[in-house]
PDB file of N, CA and C in Angstrom:
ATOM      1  N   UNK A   1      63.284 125.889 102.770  1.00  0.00           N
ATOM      2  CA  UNK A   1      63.752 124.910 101.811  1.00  0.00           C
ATOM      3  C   UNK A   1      62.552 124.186 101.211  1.00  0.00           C
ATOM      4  N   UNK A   2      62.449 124.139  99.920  1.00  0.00           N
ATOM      5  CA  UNK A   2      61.464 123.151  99.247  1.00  0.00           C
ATOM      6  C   UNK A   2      61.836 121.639  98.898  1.00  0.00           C
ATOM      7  N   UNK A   3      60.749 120.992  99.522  1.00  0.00           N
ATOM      8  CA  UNK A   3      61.247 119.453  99.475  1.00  0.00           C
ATOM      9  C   UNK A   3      60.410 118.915  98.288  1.00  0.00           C
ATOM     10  N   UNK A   4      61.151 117.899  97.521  1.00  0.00           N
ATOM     11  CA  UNK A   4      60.538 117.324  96.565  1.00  0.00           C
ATOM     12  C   UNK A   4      60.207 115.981  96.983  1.00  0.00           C
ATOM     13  N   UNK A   5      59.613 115.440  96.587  1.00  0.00           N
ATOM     14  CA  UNK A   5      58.725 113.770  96.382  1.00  0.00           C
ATOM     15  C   UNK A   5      59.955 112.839  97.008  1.00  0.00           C
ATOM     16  N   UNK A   6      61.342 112.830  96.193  1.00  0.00           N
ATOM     17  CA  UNK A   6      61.896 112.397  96.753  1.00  0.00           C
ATOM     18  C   UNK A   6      62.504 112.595  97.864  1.00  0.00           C
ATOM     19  N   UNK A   7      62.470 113.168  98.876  1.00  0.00           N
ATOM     20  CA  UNK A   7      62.870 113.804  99.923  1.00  0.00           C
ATOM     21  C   UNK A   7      61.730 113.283 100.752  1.00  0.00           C
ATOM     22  N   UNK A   8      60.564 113.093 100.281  1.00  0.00           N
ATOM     23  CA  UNK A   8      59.316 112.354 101.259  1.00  0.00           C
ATOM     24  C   UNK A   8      59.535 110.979 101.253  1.00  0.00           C
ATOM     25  N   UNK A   9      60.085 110.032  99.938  1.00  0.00           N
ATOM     26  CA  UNK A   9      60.194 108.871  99.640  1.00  0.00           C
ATOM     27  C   UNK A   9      61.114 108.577 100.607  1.00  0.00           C
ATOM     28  N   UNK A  10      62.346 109.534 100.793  1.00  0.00           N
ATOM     29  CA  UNK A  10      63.399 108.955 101.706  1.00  0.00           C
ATOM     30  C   UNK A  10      63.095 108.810 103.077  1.00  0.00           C
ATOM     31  N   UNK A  11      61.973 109.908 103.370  1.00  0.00           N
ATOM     32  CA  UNK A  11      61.632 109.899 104.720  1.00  0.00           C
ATOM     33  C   UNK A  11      60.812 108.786 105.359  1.00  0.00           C
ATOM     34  N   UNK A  12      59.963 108.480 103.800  1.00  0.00           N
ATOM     35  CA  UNK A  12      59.014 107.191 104.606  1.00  0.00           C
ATOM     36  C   UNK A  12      59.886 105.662 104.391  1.00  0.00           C
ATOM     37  N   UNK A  13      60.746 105.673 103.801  1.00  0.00           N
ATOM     38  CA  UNK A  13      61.670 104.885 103.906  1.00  0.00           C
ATOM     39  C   UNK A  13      62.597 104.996 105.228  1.00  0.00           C
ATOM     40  N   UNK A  14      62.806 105.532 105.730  1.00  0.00           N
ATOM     41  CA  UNK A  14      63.533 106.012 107.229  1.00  0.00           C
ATOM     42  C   UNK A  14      62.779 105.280 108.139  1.00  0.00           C
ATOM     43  N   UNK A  15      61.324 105.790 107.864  1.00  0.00           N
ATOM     44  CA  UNK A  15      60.235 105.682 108.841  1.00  0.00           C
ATOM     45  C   UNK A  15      59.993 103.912 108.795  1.00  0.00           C
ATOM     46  N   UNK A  16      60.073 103.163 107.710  1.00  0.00           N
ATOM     47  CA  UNK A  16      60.024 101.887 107.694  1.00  0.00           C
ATOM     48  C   UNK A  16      61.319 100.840 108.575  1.00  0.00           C
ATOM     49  N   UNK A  17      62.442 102.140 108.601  1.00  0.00           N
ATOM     50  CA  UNK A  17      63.305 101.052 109.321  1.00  0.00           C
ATOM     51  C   UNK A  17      63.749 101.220 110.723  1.00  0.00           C
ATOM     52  N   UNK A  18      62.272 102.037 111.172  1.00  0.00           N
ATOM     53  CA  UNK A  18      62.270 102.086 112.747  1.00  0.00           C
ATOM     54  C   UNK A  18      61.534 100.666 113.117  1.00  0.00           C
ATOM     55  N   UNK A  19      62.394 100.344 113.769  1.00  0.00           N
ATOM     56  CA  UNK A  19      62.420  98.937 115.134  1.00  0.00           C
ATOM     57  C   UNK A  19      61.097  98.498 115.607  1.00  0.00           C
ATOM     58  N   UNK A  20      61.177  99.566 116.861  1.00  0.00           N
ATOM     59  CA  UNK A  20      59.736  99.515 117.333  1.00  0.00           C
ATOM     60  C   UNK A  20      58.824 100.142 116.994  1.00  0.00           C
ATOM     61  N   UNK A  21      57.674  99.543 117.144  1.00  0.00           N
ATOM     62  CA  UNK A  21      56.181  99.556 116.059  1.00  0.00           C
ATOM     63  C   UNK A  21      55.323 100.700 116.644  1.00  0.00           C
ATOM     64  N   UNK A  22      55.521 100.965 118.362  1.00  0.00           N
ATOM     65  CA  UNK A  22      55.057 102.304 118.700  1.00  0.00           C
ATOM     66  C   UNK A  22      55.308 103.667 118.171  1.00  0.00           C
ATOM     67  N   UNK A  23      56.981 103.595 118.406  1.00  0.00           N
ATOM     68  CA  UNK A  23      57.530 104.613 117.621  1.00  0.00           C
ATOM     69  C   UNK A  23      57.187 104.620 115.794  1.00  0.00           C
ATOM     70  N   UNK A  24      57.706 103.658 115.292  1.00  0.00           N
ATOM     71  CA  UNK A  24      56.606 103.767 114.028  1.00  0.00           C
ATOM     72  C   UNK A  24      55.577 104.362 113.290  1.00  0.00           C
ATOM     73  N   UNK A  25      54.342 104.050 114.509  1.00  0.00           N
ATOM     74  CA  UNK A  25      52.946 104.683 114.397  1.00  0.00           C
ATOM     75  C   UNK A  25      53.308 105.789 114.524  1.00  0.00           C
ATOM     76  N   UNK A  26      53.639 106.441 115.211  1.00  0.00           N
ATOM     77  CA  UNK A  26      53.941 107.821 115.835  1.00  0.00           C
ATOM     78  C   UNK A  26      54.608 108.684 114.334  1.00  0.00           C
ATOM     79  N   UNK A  27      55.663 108.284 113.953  1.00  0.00           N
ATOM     80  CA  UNK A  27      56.222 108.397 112.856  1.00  0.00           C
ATOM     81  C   UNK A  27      55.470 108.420 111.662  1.00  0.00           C
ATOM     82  N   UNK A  28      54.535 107.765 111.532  1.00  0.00           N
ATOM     83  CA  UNK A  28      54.037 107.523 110.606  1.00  0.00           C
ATOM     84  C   UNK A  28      52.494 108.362 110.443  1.00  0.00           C
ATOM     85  N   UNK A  29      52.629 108.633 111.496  1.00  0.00           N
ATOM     86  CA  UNK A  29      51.030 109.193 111.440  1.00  0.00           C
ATOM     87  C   UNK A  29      51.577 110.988 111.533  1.00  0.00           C
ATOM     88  N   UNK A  30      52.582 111.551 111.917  1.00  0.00           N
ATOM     89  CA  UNK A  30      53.538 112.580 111.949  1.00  0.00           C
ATOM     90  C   UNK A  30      53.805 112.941 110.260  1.00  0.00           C
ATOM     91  N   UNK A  31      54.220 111.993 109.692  1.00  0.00           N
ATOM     92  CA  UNK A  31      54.490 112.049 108.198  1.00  0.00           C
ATOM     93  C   UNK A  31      52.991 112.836 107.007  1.00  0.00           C
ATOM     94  N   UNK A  32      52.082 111.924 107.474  1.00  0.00           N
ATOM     95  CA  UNK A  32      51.107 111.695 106.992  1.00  0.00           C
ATOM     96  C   UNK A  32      50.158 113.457 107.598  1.00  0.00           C
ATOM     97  N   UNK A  33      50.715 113.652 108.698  1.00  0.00           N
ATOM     98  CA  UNK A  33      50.418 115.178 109.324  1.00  0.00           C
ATOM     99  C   UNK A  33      51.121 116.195 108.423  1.00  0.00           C
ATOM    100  N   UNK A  34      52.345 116.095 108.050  1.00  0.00           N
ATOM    101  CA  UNK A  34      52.985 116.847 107.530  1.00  0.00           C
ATOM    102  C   UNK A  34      52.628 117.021 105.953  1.00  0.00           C
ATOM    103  N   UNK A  35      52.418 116.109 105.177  1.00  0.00           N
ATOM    104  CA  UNK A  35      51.651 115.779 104.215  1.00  0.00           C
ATOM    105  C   UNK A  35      50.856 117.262 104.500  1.00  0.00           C
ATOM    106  N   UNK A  36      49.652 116.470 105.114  1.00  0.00           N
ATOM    107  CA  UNK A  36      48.389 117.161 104.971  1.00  0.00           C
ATOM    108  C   UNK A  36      48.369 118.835 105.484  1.00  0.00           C
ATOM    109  N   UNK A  37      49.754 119.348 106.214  1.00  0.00           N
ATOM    110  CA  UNK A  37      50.145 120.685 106.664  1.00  0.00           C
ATOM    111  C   UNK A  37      50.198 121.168 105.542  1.00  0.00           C
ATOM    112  N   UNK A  38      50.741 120.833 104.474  1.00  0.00           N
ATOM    113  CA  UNK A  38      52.011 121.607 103.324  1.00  0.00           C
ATOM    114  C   UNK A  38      50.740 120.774 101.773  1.00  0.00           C
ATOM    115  N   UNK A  39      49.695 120.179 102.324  1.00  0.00           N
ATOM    116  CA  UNK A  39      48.516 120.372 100.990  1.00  0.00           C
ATOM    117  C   UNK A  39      49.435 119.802 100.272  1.00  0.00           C
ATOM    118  N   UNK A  40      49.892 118.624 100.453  1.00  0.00           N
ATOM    119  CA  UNK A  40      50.895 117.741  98.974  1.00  0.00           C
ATOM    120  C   UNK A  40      50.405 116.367  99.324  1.00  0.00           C
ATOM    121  N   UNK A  41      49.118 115.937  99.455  1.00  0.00           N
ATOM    122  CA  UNK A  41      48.732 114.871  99.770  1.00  0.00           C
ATOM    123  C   UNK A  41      48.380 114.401  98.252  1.00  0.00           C
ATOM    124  N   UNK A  42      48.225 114.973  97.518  1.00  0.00           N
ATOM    125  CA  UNK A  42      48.355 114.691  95.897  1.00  0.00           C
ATOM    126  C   UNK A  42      49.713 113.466  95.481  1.00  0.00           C
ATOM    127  N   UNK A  43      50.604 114.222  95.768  1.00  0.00           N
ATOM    128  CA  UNK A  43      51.702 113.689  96.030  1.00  0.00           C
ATOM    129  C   UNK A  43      52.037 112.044  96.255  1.00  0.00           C
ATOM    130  N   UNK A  44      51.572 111.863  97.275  1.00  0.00           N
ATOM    131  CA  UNK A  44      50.972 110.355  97.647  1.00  0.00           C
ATOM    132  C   UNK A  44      51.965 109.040  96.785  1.00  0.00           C
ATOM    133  N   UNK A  45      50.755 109.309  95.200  1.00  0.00           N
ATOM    134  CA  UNK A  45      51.015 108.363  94.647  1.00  0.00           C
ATOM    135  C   UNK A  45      52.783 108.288  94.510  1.00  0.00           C
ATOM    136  N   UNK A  46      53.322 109.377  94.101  1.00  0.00           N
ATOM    137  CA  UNK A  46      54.471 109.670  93.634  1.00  0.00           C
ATOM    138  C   UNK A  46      55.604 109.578  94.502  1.00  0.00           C
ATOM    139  N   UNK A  47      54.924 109.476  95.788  1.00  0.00           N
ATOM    140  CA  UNK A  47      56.072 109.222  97.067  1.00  0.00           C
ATOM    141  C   UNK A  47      56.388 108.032  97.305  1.00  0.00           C
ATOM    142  N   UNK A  48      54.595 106.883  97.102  1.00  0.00           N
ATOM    143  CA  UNK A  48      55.029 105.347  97.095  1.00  0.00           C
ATOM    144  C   UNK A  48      55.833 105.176  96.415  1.00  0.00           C
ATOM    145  N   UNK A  49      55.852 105.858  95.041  1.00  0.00           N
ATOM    146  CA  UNK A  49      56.653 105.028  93.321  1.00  0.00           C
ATOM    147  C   UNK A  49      57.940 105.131  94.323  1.00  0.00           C
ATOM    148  N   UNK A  50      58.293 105.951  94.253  1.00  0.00           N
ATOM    149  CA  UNK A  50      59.806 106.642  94.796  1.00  0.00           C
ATOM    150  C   UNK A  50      60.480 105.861  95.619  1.00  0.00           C
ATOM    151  N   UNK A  51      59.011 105.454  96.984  1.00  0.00           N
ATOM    152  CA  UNK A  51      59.374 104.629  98.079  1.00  0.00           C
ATOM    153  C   UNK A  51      60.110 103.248  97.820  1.00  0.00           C
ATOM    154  N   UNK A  52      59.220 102.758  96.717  1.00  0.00           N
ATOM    155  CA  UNK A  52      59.134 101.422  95.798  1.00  0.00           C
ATOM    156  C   UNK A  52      60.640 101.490  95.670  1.00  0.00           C
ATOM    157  N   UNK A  53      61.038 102.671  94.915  1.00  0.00           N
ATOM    158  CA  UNK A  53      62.280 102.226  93.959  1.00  0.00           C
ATOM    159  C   UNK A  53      63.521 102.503  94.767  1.00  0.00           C
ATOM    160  N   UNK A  54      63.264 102.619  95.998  1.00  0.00           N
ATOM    161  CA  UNK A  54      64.325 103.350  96.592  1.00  0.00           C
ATOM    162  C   UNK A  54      64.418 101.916  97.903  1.00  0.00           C
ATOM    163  N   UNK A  55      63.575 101.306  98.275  1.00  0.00           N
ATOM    164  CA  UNK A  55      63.095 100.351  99.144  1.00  0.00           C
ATOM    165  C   UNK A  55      63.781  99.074  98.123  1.00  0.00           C
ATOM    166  N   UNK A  56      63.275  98.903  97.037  1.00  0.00           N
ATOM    167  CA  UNK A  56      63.995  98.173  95.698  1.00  0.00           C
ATOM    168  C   UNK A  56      65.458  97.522  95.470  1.00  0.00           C
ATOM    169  N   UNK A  57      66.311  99.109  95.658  1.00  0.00           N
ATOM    170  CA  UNK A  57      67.497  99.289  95.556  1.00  0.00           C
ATOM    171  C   UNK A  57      68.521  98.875  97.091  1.00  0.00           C
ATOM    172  N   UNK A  58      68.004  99.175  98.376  1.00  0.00           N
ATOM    173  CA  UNK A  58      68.488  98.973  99.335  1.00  0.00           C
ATOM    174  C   UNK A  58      68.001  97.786 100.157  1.00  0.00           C
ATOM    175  N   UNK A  59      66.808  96.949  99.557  1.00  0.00           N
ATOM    176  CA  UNK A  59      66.555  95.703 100.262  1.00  0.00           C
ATOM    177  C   UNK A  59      66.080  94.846  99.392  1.00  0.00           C
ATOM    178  N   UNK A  60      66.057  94.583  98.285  1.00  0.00           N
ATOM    179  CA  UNK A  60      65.204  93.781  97.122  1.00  0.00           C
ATOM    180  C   UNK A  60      63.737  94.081  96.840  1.00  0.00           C
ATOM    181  N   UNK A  61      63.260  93.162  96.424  1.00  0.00           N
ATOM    182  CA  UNK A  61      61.799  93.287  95.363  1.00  0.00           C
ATOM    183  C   UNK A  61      60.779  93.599  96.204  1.00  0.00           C
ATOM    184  N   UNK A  62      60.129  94.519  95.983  1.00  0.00           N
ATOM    185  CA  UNK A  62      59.104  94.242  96.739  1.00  0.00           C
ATOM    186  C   UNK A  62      57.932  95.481  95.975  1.00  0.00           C
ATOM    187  N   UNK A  63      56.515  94.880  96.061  1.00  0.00           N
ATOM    188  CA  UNK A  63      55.779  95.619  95.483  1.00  0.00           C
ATOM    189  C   UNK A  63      54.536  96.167  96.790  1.00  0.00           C
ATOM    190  N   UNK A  64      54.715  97.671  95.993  1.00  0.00           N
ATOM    191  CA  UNK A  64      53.980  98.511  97.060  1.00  0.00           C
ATOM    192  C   UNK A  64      52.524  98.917  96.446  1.00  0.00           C
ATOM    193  N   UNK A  65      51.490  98.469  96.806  1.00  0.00           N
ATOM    194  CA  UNK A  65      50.000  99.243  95.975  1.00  0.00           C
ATOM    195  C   UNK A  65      50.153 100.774  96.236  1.00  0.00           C
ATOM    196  N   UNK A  66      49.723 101.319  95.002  1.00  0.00           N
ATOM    197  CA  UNK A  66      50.151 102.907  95.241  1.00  0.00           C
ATOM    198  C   UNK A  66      48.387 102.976  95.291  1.00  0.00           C
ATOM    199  N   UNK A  67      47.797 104.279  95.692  1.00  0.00           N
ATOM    200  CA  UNK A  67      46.407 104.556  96.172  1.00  0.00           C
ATOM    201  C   UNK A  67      46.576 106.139  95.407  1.00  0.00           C
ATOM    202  N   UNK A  68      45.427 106.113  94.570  1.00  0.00           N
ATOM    203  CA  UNK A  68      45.048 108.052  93.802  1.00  0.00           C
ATOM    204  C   UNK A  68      44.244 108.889  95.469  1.00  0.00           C
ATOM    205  N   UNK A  69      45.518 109.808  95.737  1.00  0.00           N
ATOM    206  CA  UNK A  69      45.230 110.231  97.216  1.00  0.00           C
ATOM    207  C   UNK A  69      45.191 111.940  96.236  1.00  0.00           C
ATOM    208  N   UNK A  70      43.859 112.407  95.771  1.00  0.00           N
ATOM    209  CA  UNK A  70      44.156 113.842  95.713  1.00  0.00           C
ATOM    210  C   UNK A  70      43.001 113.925  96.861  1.00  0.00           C
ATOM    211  N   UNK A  71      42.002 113.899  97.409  1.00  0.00           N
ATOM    212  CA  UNK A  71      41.557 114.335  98.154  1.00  0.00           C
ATOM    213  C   UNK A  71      41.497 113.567  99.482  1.00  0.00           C
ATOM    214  N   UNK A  72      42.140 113.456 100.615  1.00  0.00           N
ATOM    215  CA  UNK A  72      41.702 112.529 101.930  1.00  0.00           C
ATOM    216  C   UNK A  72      40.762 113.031 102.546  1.00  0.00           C
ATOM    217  N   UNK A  73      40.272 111.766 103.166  1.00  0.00           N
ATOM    218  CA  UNK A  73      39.478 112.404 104.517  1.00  0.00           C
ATOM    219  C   UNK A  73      39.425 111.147 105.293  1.00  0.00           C
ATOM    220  N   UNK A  74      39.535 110.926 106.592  1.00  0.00           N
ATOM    221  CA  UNK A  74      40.112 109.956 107.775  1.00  0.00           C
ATOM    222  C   UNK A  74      40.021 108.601 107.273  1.00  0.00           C
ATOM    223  N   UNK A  75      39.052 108.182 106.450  1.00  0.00           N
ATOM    224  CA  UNK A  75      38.767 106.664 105.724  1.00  0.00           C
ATOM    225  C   UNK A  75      40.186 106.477 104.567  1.00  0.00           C
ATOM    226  N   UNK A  76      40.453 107.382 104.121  1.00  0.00           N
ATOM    227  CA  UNK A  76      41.813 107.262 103.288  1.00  0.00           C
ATOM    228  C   UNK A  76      42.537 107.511 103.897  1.00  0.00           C
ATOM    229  N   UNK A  77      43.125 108.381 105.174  1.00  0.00           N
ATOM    230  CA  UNK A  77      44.123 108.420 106.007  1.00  0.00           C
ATOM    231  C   UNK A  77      44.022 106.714 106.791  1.00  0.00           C
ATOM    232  N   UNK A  78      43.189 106.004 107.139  1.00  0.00           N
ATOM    233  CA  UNK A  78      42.925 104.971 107.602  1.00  0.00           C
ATOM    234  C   UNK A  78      43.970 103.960 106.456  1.00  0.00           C
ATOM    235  N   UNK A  79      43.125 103.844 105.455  1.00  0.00           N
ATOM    236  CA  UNK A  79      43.759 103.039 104.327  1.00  0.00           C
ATOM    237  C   UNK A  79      44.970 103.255 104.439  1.00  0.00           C
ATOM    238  N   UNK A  80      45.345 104.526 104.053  1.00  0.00           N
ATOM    239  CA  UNK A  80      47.406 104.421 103.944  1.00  0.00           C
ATOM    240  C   UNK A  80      47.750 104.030 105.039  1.00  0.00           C
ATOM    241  N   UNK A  81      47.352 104.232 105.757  1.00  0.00           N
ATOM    242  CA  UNK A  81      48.012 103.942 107.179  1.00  0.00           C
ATOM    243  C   UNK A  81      48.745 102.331 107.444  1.00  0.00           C
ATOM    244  N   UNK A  82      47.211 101.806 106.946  1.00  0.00           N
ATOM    245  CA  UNK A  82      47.343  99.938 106.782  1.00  0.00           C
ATOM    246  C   UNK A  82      47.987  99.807 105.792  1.00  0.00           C
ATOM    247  N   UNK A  83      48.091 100.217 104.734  1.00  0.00           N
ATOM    248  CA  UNK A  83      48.961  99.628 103.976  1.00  0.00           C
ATOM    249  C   UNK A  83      50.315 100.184 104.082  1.00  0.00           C
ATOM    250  N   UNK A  84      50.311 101.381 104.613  1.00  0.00           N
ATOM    251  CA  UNK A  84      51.811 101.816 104.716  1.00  0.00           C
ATOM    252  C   UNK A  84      52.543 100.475 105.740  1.00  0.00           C
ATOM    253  N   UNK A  85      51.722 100.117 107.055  1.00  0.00           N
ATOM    254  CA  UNK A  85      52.080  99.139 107.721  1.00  0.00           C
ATOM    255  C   UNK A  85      52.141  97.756 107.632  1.00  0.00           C
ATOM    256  N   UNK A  86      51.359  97.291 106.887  1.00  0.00           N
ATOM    257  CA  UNK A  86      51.226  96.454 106.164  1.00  0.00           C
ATOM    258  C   UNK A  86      52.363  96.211 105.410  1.00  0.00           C
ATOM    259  N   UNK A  87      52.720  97.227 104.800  1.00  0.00           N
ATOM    260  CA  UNK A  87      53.888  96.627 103.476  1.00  0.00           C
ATOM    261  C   UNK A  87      55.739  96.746 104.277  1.00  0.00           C
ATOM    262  N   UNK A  88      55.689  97.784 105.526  1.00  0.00           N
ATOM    263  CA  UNK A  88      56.926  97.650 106.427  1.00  0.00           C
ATOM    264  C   UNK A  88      56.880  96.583 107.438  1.00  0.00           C
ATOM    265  N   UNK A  89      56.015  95.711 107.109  1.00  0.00           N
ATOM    266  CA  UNK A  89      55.621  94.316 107.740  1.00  0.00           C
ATOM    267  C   UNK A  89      56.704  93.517 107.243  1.00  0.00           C
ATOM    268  N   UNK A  90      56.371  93.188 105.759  1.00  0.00           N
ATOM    269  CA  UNK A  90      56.702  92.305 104.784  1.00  0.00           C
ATOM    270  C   UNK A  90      58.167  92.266 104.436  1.00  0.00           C
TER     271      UNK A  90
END
């Protein structure tokens, strides 16, 4: 099956409304694996927008910094990471 952008948006939206913060990480760093398996880390920007508007619709306003992710390497896996957590903080 081929998954589109939105199908990642929903997932990291899933991933935001896990409880505990261990499981979370775990989740989140799993996501961010899968990403980088299937070479759609391009993608990135287009998964926050998605995340944004979909996060938007089911809990109110909230603004997400999107990051130009075509190439990572652990200092940008670092970054999303914090801000992915960072913003399922808020």
């Amino acid at each position: 099956m081929k998954y589109k952008v939105k199908d990642y948006a929903e997932v990291l939206y899933c991933i935001s409304q896990i409880k505990v913060e261990s499981e979370r990480e775990v989740a989140v760093k799993d996501f961010l694996n899968i990403l980088k398996k299937h070479y759609i880390e391009s993608w990135l920007p287009n998964i926050f927008q998605n995340f944004e508007n979909i996060y938007n619709k089911d809990v109110g306003y909230s603004k997400v910094e999107i990051i130009s992710a075509y190439k990572l390497d652990n200092n940008h896996l670092k970054e999303i990471k914090k801000l992915i957590y960072k913003n399922l903080n808020n």
